[in-house]
Protein backbone atom coordinates (compact mmCIF):
# COMPACT_ATOMS: atom_id res chain seq x y z
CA UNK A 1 0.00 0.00 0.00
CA UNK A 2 1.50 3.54 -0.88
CA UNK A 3 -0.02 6.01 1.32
CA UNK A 4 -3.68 4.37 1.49
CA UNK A 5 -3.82 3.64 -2.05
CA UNK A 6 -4.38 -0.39 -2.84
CA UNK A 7 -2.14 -2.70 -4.07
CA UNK A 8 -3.33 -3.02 -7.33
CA UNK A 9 -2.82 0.67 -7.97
CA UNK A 10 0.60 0.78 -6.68
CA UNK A 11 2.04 0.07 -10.22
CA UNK A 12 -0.05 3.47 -11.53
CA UNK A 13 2.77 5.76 -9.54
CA UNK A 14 5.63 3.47 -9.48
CA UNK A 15 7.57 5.07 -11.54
CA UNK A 16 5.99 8.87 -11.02
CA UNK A 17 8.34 11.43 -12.44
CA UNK A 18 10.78 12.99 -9.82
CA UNK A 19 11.62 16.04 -9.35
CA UNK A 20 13.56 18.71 -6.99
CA UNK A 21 12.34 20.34 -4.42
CA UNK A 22 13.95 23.91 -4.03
CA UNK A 23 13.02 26.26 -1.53
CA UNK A 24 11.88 29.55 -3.30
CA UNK A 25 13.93 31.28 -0.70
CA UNK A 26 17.02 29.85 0.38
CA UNK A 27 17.61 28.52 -3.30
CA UNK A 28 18.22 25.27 -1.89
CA UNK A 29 17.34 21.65 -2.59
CA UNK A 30 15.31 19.25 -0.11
CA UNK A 31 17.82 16.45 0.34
CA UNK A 32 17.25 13.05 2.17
CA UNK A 33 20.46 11.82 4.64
CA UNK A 34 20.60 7.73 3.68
CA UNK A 35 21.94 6.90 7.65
CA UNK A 36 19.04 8.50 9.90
CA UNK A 37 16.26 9.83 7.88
CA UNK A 38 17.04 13.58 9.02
CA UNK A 39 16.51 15.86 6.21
CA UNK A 40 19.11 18.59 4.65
CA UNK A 41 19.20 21.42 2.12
CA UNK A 42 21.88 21.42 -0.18
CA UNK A 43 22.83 23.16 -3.30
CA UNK A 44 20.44 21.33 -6.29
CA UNK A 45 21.77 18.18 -7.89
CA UNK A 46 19.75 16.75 -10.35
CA UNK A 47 21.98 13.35 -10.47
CA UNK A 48 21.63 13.45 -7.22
CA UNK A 49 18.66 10.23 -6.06
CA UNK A 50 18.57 11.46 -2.59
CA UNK A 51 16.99 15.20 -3.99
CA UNK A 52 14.61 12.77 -5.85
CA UNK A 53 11.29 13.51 -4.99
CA UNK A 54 7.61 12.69 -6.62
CA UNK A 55 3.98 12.16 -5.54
CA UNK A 56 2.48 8.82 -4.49
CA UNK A 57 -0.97 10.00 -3.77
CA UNK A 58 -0.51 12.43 -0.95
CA UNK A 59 2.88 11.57 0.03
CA UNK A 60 6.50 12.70 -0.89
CA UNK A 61 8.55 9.84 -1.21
CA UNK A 62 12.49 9.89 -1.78
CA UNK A 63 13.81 8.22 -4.63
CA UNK A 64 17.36 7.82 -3.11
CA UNK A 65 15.77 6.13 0.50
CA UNK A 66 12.24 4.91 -0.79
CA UNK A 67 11.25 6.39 2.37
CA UNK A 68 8.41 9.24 2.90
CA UNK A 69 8.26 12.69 4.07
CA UNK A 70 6.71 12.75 8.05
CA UNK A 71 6.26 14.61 10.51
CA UNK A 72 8.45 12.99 13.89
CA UNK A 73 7.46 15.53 16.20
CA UNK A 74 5.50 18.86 16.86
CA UNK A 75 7.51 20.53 14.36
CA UNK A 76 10.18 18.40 13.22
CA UNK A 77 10.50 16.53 10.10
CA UNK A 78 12.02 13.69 8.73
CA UNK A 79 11.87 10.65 5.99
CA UNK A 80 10.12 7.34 7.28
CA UNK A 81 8.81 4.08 6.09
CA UNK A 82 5.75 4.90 3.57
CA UNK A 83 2.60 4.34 5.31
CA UNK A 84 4.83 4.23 8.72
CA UNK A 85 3.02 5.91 11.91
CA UNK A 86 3.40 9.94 11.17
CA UNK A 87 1.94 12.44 8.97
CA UNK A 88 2.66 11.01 5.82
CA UNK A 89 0.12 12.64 3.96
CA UNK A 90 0.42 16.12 2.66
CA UNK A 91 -1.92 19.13 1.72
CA UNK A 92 0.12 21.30 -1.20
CA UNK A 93 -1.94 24.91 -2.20
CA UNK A 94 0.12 28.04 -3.58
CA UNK A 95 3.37 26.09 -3.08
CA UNK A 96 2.62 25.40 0.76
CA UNK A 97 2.97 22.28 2.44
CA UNK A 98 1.54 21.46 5.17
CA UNK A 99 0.68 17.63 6.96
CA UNK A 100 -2.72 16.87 5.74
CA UNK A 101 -5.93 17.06 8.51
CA UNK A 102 -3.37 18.91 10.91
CA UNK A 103 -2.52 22.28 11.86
CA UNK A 104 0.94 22.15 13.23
CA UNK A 105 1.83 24.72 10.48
CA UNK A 106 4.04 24.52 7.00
CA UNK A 107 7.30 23.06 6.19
CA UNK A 108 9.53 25.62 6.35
CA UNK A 109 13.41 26.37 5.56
CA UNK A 110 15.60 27.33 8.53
CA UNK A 111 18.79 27.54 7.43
CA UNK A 112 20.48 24.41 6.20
CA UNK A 113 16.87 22.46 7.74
CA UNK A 114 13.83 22.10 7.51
CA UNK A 115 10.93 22.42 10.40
CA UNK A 116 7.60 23.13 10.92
CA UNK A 117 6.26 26.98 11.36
CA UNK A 118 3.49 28.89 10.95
CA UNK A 119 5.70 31.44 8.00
CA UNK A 120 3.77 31.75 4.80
CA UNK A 121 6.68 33.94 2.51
CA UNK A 122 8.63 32.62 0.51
CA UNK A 123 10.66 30.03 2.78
CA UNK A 124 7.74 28.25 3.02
CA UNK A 125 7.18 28.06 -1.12
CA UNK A 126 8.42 24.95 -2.66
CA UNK A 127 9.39 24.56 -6.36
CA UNK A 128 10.57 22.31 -8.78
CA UNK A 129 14.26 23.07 -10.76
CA UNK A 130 11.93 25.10 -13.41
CA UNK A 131 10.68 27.28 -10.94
CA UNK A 132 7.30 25.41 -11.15
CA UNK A 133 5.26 24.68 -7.81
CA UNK A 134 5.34 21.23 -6.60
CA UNK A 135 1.47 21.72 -5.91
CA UNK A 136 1.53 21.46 -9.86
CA UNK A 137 3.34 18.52 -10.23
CA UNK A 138 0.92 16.58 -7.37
CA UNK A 139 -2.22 18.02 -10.05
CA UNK A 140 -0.19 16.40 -12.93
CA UNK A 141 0.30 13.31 -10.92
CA UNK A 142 -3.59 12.99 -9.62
CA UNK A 143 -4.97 14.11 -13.38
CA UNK A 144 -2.60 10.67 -14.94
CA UNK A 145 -3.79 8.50 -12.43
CA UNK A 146 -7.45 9.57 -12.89
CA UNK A 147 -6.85 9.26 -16.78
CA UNK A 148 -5.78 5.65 -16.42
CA UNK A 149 -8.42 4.53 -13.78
CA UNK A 150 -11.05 5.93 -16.70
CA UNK A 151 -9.91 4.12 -19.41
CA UNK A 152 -8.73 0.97 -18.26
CA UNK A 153 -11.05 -0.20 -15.63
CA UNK A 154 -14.78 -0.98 -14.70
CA UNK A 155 -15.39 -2.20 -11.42
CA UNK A 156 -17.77 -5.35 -11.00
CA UNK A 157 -19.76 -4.61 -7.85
CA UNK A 158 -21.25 -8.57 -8.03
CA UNK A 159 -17.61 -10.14 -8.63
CA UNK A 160 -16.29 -8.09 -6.64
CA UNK A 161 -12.94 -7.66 -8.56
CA UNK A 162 -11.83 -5.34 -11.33
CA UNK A 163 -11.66 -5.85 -14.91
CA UNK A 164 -10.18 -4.27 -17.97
CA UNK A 165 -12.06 -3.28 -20.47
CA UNK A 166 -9.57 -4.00 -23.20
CA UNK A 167 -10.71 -7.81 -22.11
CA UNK A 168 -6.74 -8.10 -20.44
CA UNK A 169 -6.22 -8.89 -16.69
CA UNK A 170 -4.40 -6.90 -14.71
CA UNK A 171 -1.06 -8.18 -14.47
CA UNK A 172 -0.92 -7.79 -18.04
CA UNK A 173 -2.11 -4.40 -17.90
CA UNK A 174 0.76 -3.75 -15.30
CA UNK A 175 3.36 -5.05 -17.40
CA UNK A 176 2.87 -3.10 -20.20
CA UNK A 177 2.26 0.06 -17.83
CA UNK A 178 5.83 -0.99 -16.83
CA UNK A 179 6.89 -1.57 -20.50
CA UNK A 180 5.74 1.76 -21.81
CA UNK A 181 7.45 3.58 -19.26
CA UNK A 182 11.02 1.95 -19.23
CA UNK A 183 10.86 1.50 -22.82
CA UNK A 184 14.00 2.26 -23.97
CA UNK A 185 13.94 5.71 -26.57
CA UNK A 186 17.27 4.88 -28.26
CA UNK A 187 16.00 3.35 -31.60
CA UNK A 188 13.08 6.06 -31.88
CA UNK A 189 16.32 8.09 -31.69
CA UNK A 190 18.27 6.89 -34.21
CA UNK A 191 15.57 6.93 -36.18
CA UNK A 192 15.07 10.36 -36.43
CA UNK A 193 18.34 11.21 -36.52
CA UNK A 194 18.88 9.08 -40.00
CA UNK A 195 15.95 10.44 -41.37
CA UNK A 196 17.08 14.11 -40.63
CA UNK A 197 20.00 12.98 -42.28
CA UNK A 198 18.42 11.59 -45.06
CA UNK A 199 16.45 14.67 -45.53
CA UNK A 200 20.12 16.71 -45.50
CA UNK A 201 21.41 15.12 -48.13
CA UNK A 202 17.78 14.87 -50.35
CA UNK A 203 18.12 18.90 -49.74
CA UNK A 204 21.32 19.34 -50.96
CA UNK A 205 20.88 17.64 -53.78
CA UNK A 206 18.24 19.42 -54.57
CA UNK A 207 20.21 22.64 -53.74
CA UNK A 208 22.99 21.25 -56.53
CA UNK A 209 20.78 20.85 -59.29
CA UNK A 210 18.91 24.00 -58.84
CA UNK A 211 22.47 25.87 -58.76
CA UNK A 212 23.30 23.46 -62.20
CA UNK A 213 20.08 24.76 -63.99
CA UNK A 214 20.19 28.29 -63.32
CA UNK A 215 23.94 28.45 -64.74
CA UNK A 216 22.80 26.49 -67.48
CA UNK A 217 20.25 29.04 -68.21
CA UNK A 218 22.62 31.73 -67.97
CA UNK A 219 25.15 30.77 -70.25
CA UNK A 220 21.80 29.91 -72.83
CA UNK A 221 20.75 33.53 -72.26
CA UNK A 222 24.03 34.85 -72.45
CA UNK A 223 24.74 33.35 -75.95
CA UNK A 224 21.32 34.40 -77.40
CA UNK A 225 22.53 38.06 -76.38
CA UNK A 226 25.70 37.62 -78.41
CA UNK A 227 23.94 36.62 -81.31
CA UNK A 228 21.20 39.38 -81.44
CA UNK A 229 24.03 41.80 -81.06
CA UNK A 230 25.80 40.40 -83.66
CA UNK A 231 22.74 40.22 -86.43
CA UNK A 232 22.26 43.45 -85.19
CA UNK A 233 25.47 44.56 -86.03
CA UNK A 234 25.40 42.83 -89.47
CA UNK A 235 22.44 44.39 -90.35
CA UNK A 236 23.48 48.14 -89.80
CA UNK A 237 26.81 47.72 -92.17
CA UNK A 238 24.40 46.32 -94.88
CA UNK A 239 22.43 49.15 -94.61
CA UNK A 240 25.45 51.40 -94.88
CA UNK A 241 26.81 49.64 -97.83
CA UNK A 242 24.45 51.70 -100.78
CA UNK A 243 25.70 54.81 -99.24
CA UNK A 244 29.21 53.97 -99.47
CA UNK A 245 28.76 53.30 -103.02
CA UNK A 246 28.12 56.99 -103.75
CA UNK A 247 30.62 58.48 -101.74
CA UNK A 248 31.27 62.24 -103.17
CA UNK A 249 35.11 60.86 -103.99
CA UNK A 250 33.29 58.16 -106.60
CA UNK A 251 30.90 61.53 -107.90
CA UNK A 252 34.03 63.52 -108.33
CA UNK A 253 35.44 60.41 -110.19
CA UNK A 254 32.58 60.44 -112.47
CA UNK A 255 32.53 64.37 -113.72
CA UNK A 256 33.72 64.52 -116.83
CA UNK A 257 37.11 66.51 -116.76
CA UNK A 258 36.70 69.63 -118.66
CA UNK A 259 39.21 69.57 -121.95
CA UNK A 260 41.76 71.83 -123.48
CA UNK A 261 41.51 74.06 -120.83
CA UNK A 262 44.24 76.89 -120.63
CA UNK A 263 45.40 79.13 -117.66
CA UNK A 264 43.40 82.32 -117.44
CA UNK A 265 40.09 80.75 -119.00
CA UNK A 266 36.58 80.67 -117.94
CA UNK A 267 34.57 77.59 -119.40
CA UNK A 268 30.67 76.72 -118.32
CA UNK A 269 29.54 73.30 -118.63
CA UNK A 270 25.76 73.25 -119.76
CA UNK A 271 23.20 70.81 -118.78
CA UNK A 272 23.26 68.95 -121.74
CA UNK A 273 27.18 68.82 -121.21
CA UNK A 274 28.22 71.26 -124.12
CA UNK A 275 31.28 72.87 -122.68
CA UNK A 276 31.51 76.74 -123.69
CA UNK A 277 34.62 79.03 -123.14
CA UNK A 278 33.40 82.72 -121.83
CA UNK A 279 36.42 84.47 -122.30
């Protein structure tokens, strides 16, 4: 039994997720001592088992000692045997704990322990390594477990046992409860990781032939340029070529050169081309 919970829900927060419990304050982590149960706050350690915490109904138990948070006296605190004589059972609101159905007050930080007191700032808040209230984690906890129940089980008031609706017993549900939460996330992994690799290289060949066809279409462009320029060019000098072939040197060529002329005379030429000496 974990905390009043029965057996055969036990295996529904075996393996709750842990998590750190820092004092808002102080900036230190709740840590479990593996000799006498006391209880210590240290600088945060997430490889650290004994700064393992996590719900199991309305107890904190340590991952490091398997042991739960209790109350030993009228305001001391310590780690004891889950479901042990003690308060074992804790009420979590705004980031306050306090032992459930009691009033002796909320677990406090007091230098480098922990105690009971009535304080409600911020020695008394309790947080998770994201700065996250460890009320929120117990609602996480308490919303998975009431998921599960829902979907998995129907109680038979005349057998007086439970069974699954997915037509499986329960040890069979528990194993693969167990299976699905130690399954081992390597191969999904490596999976991913060759398929974004596979995608790399798919894009960069891609990327290759893009660069390939737009050079391509360059140089294509590039020539048809050259070419226009070129039948341009040849089509101007054709169109100079009649002009050249009246220059004014081949006109002068063609005048007929008067004759017989002498120095000191005056000739006309007629339009008809009769040549006539004036004086």
């Amino acid at each position: 039994v974990l905390s009043g919970w029965p057996r055969s829900y036990a295996g529904f927060f075996a393996d709750t997720e842990a998590f750190l419990m820092k004092n808002a304050k102080v900036k230190l982590c709740l840590q479990a001592s593996p000799t006498n149960g006391n209880l210590l706050l240290e600088d945060c350690n997430p490889e650290s088992d004994f700064q393992d915490w996590s719900w199991q109904g309305n107890s904190l138990m340590n991952h490091g000692t398997q042991s739960c948070l209790s109350v030993a006296g009228a305001d001391r605190v310590q780690t004891s045997l889950c479901g042990s004589a003690g308060y074992t059972s804790w009420d979590c609101s705004n980031s306050l704990l306090s032992p459930l159905g009691s009033s002796q007050g909320y677990l406090v930080a007091n230098r480098k322990e922990v105690a009971l007191n009535n304080a409600r700032g911020l020695k008394a808040q309790w947080q998770d390594a994201a700065d996250r209230s460890v009320c929120e984690k117990k609602a996480e906890q308490d919303k998975y477990f009431l998921a599960a129940l829902a979907s998995t089980h129907t109680y038979d008031h005349a057998a007086g046992n439970v069974t699954l609706a997915l037509g499986i017993d329960q040890e069979e549900l528990e194993e693969l409860l167990w299976f699905f939460r130690r399954e081992d996330p390597s191969t999904w992994n490596y999976s991913i990781l060759a398929l974004s690799f596979a995608v790399m290289i798919l894009g960069l060949l891609l990327l290759a032939i893009n660069i390939v066809r737009n050079r391509k279409r360059k140089i294509h462009m590039y020539r048809e340029a050259v070419q226009t320029a070129q039948q341009a060019e040849l089509e101007a000098k054709q169109s100079l070529m009649p002009v050249q072939e009246y220059s004014p040197a081949e006109l002068r060529k063609q005048e007929p050169a008067p004759q017989d002329q002498r120095s000191g005379e005056v000739v006309v030429q007629w339009k008809d081309g009769t040549v006539t000496s004036l004086y």
